[in-house]
C-alpha atoms as a PDB file:
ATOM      1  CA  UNK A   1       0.000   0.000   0.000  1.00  0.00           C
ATOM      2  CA  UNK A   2       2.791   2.292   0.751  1.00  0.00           C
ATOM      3  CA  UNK A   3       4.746   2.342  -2.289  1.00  0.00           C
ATOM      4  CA  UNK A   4       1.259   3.096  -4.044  1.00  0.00           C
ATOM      5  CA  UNK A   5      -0.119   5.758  -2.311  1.00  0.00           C
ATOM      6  CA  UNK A   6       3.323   7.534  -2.627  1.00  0.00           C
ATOM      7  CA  UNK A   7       3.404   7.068  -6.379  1.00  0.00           C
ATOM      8  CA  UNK A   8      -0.299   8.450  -6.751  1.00  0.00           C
ATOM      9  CA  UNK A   9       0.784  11.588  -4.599  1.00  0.00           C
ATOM     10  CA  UNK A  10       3.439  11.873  -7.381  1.00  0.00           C
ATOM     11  CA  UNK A  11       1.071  12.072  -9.515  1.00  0.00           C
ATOM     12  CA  UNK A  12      -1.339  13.918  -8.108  1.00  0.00           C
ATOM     13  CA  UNK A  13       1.206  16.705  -7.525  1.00  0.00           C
ATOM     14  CA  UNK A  14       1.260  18.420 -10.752  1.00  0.00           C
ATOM     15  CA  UNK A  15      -2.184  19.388  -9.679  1.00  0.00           C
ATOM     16  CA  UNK A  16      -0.924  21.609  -7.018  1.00  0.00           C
ATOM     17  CA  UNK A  17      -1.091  25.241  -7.015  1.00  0.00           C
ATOM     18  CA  UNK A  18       2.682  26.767  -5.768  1.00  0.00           C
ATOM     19  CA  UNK A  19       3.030  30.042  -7.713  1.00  0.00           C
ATOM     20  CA  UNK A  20       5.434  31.111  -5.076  1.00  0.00           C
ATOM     21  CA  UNK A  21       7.112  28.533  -4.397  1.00  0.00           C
ATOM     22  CA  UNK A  22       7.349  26.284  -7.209  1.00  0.00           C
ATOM     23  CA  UNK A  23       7.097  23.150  -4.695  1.00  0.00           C
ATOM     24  CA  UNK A  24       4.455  21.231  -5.923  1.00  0.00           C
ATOM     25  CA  UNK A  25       3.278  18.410  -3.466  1.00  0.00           C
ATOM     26  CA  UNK A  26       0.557  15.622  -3.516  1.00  0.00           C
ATOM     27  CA  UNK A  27      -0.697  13.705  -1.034  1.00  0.00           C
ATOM     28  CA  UNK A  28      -3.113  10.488  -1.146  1.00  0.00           C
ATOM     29  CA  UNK A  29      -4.920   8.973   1.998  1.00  0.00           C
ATOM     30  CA  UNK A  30      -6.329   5.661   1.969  1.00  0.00           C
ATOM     31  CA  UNK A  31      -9.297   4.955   4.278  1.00  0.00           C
ATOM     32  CA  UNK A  32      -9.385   1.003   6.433  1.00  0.00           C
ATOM     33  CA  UNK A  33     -12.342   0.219   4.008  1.00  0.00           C
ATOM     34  CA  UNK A  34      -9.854   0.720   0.508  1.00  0.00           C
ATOM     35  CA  UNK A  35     -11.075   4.927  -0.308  1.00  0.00           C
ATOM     36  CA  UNK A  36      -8.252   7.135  -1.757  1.00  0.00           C
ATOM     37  CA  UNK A  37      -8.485  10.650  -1.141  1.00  0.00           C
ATOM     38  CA  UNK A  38      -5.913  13.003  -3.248  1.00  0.00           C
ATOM     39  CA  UNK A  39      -4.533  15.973  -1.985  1.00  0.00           C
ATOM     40  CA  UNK A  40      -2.303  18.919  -3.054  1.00  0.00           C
ATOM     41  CA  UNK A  41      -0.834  21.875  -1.869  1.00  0.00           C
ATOM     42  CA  UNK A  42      -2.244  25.274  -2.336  1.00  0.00           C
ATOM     43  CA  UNK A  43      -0.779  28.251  -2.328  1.00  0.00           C
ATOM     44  CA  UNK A  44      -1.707  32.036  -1.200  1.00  0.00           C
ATOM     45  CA  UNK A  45      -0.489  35.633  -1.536  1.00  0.00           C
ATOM     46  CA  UNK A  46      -0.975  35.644   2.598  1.00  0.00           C
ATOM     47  CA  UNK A  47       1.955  32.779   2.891  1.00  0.00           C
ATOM     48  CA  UNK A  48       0.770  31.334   6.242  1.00  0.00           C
ATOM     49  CA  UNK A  49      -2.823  30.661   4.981  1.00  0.00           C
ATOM     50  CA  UNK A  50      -1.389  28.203   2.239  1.00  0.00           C
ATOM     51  CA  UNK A  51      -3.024  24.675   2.330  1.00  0.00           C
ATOM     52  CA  UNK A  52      -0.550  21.942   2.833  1.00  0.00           C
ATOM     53  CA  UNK A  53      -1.593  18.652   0.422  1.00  0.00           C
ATOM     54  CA  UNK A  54      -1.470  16.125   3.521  1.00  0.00           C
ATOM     55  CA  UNK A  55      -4.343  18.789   5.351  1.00  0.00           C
ATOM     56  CA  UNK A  56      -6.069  18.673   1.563  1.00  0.00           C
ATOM     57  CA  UNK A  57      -6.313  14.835   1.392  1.00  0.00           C
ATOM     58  CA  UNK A  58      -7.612  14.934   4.617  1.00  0.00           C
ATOM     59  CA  UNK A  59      -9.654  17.459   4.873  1.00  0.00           C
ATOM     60  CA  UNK A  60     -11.531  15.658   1.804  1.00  0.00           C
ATOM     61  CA  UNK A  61     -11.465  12.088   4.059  1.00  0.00           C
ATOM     62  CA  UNK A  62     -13.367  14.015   6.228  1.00  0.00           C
ATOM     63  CA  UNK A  63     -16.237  15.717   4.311  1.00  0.00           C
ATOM     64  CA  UNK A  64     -17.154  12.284   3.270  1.00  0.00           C
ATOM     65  CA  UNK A  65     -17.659  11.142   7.065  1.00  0.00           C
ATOM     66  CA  UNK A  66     -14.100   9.203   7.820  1.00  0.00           C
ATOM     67  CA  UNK A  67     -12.627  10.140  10.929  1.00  0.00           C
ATOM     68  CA  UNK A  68      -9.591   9.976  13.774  1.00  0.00           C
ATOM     69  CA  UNK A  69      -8.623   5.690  13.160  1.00  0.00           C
ATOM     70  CA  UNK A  70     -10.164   5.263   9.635  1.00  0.00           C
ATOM     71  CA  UNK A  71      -7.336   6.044   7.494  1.00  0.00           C
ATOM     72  CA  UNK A  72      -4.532   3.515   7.286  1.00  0.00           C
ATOM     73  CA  UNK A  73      -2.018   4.914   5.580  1.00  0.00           C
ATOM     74  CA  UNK A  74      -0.701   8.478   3.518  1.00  0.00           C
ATOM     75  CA  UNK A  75       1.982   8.858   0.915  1.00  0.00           C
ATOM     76  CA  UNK A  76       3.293  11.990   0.642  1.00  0.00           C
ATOM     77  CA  UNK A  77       6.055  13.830  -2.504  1.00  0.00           C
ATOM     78  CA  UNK A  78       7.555  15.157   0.761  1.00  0.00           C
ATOM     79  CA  UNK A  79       8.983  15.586   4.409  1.00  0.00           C
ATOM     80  CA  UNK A  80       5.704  16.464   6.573  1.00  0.00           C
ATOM     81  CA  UNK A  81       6.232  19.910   7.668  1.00  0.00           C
ATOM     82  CA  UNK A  82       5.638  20.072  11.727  1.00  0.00           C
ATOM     83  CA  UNK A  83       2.084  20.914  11.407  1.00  0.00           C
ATOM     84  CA  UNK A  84       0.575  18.246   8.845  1.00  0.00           C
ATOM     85  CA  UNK A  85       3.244  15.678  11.354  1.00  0.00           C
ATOM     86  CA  UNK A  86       0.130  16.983  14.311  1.00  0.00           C
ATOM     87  CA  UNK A  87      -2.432  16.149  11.720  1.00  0.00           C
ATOM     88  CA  UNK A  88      -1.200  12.697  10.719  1.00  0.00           C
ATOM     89  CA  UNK A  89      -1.034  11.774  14.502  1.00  0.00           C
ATOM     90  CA  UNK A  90      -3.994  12.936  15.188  1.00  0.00           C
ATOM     91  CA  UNK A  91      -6.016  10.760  12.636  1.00  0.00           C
ATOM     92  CA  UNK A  92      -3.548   7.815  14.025  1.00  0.00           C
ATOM     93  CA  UNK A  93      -1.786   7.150  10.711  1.00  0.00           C
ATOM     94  CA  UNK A  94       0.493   3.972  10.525  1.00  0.00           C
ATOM     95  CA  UNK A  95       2.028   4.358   7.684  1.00  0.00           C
ATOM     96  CA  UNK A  96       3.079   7.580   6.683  1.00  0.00           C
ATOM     97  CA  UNK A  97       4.880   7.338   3.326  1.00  0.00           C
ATOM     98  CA  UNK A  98       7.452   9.460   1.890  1.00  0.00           C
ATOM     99  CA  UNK A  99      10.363  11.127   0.120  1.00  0.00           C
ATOM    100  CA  UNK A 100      13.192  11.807   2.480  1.00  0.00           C
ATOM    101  CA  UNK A 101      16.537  14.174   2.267  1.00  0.00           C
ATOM    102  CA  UNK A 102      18.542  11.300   0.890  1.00  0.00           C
ATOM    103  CA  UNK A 103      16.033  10.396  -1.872  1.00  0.00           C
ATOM    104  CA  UNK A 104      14.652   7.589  -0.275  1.00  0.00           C
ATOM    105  CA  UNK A 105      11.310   6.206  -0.047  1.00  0.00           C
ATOM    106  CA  UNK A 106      10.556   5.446   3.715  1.00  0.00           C
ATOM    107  CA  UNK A 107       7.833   4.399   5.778  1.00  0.00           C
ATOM    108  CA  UNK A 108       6.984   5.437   8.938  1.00  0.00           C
ATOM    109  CA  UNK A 109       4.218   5.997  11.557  1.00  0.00           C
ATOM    110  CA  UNK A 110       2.837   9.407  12.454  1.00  0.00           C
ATOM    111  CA  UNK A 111       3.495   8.308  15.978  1.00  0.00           C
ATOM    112  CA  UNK A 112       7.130   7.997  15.042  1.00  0.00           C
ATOM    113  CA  UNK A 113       7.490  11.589  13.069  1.00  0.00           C
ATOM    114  CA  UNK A 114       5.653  13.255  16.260  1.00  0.00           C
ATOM    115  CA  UNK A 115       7.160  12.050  19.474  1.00  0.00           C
ATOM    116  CA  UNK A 116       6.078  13.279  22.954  1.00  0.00           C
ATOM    117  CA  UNK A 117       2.782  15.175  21.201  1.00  0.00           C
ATOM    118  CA  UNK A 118      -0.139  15.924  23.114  1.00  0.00           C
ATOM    119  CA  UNK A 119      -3.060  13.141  24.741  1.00  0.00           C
ATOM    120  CA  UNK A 120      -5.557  12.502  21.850  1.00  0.00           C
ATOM    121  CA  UNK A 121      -9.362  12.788  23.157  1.00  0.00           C
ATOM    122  CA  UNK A 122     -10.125   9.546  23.796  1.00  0.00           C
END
């Protein structure tokens, strides 16, 4: 599942909007029940109210009624940034899929990317 949901974030990515930046990310969440969600990063004038693609792919899980424990994995074009690493923990991702510094594809939890976060609501 991993190496899959990374390479449909790759593809997903051209899709993003990064006229700043030029860093175009894609994300793609797969629900316990086999739904992908796709996800990419959007930009904005107002730099800090820019949409990372994890919080996209998400944020679509969501609207269609999946919640903290449903999704079961993420690949991602890149490094979570701090925030989106809060996100993933908080919907209890196991297998959080990316491209790291040395160009390798690695697996991880969110639990693992995020240690000593906050207590989750049970």
């Amino acid at each position: 599942m991993s190496r899959e949901l990374y390479e449909r974030a790759v593809a997903i990515a051209e899709r993003a909007y990064a006229p700043y930046s030029n860093y175009l990310v894609g994300a793609a969440v797969q629900t316990r029940d086999g739904k992908i969600f796709e996800g990419v990063n959007v930009e904005n004038a107002a730099y800090p109210l820019g949409v990372c693609a994890e919080k996209s792919a998400l944020v679509k899980a969501v609207s269609e009624g999946y919640r903290p424990g449903d999704i079961a994995g993420i690949g991602v074009t890149a490094s979570p940034c701090g925030g989106c690493r809060q996100w993933l923990y908080e919907f209890r991702i196991e297998e959080v899929t990316f491209l790291n510094g040395a160009g390798e594809i690695v697996t991880h939890s969110a639990a693992e990317l995020l240690p000593e976060t906050w207590d989750l609501p049970a």
